[in-house]
N, C-alpha and C. Protein backbone atom coordinates (compact mmCIF):
# COMPACT_ATOMS: atom_id res chain seq x y z
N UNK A 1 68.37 115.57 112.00
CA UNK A 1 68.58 115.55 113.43
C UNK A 1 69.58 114.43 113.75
N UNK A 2 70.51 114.73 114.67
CA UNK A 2 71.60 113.92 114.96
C UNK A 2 71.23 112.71 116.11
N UNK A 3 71.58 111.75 116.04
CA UNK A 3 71.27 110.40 116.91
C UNK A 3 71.95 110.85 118.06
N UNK A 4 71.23 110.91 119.07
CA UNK A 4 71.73 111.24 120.22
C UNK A 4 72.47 109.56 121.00
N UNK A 5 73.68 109.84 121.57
CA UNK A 5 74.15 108.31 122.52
C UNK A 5 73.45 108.43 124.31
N UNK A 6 72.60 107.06 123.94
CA UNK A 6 72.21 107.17 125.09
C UNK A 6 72.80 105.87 126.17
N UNK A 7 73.94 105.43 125.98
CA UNK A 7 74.58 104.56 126.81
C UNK A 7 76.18 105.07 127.45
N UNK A 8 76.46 104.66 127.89
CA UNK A 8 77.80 104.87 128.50
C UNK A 8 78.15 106.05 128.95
N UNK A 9 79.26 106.52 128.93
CA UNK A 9 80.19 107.80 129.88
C UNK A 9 79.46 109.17 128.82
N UNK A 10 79.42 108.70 127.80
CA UNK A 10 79.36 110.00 126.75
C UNK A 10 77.50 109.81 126.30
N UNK A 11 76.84 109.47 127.27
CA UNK A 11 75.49 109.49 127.36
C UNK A 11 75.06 111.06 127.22
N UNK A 12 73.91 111.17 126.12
CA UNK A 12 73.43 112.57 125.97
C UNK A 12 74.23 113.51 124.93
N UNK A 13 75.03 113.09 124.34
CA UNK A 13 76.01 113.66 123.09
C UNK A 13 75.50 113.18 122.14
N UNK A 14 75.14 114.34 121.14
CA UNK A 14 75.47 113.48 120.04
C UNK A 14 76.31 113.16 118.87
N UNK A 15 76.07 112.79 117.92
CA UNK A 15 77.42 112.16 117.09
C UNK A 15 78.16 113.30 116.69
N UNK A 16 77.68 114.11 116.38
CA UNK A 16 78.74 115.54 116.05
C UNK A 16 79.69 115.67 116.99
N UNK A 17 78.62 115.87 118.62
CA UNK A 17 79.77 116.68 119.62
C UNK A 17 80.51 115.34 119.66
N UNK A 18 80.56 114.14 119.77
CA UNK A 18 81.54 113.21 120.09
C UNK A 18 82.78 113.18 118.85
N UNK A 19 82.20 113.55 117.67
CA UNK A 19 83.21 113.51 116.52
C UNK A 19 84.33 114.91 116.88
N UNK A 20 83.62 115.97 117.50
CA UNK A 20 84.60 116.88 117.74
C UNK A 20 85.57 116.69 119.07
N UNK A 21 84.52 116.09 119.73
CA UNK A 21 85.55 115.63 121.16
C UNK A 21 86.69 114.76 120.72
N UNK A 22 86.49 113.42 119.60
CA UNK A 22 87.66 112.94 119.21
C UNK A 22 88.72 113.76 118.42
N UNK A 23 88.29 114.42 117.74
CA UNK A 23 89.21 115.40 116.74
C UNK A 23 89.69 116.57 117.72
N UNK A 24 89.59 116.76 118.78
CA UNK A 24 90.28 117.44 120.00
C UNK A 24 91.18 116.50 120.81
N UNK A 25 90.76 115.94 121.36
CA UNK A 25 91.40 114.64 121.86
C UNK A 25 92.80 114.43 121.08
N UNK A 26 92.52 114.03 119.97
CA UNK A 26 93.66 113.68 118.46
C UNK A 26 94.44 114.34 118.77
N UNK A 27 94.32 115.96 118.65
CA UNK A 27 94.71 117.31 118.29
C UNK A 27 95.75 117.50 119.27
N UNK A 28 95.34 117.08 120.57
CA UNK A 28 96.02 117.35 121.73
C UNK A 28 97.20 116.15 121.87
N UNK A 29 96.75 115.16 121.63
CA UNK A 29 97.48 113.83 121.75
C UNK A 29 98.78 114.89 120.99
N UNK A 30 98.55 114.85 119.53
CA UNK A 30 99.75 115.24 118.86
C UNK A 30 100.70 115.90 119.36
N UNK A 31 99.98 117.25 119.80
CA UNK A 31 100.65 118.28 120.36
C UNK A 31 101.46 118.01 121.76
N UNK A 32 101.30 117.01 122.27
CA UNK A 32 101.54 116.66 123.90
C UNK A 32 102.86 115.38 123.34
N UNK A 33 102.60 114.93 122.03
CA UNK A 33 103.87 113.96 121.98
C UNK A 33 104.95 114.43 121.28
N UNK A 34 104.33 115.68 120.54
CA UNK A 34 105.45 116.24 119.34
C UNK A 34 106.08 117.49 120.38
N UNK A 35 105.56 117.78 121.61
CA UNK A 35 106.24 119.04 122.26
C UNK A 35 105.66 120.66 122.19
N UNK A 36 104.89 120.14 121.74
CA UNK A 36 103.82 121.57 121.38
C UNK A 36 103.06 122.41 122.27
N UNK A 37 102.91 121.02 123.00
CA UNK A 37 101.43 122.04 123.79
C UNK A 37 102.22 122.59 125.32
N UNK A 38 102.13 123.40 125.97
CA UNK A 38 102.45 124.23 126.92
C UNK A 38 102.14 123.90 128.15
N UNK A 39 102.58 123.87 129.17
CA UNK A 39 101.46 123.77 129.99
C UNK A 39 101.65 125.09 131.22
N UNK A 40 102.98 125.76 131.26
CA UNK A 40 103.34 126.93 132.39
C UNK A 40 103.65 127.99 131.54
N UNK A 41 102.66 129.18 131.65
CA UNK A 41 103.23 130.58 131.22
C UNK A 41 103.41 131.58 132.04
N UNK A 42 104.26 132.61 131.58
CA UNK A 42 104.25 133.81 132.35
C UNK A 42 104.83 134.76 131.24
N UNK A 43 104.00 135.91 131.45
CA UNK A 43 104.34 137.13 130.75
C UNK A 43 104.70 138.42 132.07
N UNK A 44 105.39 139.57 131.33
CA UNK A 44 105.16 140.96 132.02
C UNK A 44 104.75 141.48 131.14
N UNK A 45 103.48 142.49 132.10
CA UNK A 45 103.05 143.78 131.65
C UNK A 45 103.09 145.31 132.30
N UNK A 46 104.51 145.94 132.24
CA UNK A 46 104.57 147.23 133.17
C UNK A 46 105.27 146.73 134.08
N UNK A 47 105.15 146.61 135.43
CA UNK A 47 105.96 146.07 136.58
C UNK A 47 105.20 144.94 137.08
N UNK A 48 104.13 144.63 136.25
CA UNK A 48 103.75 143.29 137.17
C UNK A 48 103.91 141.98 136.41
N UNK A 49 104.31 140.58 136.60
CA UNK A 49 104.55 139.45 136.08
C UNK A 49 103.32 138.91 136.34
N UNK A 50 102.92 138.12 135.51
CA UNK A 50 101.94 136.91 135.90
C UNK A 50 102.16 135.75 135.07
N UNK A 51 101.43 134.57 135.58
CA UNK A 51 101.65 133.30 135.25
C UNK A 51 100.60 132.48 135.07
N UNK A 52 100.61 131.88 134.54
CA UNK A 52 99.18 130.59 134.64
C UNK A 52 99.84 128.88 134.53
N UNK A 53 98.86 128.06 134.77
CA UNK A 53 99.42 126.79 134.64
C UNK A 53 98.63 126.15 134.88
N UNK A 54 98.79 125.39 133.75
CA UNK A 54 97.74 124.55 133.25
C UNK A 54 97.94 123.04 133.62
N UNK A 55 96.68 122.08 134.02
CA UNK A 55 97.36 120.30 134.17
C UNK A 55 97.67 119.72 132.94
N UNK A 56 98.90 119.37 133.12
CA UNK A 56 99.17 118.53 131.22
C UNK A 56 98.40 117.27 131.79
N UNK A 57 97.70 116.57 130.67
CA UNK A 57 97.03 115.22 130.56
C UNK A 57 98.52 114.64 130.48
N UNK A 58 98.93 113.18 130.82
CA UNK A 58 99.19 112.02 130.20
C UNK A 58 99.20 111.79 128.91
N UNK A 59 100.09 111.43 128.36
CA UNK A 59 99.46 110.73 126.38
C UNK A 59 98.76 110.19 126.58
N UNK A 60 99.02 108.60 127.99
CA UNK A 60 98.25 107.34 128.39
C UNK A 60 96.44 107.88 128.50
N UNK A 61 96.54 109.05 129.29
CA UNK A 61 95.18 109.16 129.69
C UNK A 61 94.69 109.64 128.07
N UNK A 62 95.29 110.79 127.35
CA UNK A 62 94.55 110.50 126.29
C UNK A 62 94.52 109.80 125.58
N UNK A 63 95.71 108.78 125.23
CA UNK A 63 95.05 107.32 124.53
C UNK A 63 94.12 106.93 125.30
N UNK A 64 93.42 107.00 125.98
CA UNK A 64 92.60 105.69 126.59
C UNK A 64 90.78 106.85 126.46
N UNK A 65 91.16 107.80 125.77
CA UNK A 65 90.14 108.65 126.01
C UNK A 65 89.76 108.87 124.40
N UNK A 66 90.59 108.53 123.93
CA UNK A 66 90.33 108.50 122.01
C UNK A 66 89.88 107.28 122.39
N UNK A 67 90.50 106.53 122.63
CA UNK A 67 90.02 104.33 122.41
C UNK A 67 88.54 104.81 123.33
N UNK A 68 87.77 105.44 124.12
CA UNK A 68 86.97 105.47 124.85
C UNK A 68 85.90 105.76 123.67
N UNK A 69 86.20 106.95 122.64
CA UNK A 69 85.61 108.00 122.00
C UNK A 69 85.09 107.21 120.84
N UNK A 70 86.53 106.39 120.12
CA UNK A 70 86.52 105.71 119.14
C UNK A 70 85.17 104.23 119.36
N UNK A 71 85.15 103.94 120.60
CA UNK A 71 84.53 102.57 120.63
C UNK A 71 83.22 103.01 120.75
N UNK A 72 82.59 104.39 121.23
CA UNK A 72 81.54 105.01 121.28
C UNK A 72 81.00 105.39 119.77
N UNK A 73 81.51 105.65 119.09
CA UNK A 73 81.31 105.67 118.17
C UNK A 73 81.49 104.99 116.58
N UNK A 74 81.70 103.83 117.08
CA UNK A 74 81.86 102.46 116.47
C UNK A 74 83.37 102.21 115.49
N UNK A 75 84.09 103.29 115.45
CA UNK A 75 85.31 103.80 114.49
C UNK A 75 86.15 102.66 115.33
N UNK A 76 86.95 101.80 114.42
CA UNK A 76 87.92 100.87 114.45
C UNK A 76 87.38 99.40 114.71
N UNK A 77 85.99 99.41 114.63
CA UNK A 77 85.61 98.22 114.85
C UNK A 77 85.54 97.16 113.77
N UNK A 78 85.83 96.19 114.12
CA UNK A 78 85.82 95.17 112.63
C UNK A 78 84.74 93.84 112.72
N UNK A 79 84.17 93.56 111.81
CA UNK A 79 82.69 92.89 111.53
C UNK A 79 83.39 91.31 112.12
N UNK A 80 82.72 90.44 112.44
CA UNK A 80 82.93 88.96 112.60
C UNK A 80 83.72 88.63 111.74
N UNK A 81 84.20 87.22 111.71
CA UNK A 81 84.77 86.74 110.22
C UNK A 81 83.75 85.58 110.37
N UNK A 82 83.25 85.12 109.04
CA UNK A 82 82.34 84.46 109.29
C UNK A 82 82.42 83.79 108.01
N UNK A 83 82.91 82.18 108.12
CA UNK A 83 83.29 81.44 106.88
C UNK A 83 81.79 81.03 106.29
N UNK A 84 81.69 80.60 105.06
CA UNK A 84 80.56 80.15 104.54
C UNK A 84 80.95 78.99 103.67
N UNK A 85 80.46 77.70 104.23
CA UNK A 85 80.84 76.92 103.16
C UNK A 85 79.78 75.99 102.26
């Protein structure tokens, strides 16, 4: 059974769905800086056109939504330094 997070924004997830929310997050980042991802279509079918359109995120907002994801789930964190003499 997976440890459910019971603090912050991503309260009630647990570590799976947050590992996939980051690996989406990622996914999109890429696609949104390399030119990939879409955000206005339109096709025809017969005589009628249609369109859709989608809100592009920000990179900014999704960097700040991986660093959100990442700190929730302890990924990039680094231990004290702690001399011993």
């Amino acid at each position: 059974m997976s440890k459910i997070i019971n603090t912050g924004m991503f309260s009630g997830m647990t570590r799976e769905q947050l590992l996939a929310a980051l690996e989406k997050a990622q996914q999109a980042y890429i696609e949104l800086s390399t030119g990939n991802r879409g955000v206005s279509f339109s096709y025809s079918q017969g005589d009628v056109t249609r369109s859709v359109t989608y809100q592009q995120a920000s990179i900014a907002d999704l960097m700040a939504l991986i660093q959100m994801l990442q700190s929730a789930l302890g990924v990039g964190r680094r231990r004290p330094i702690r001399f011993k003499f």
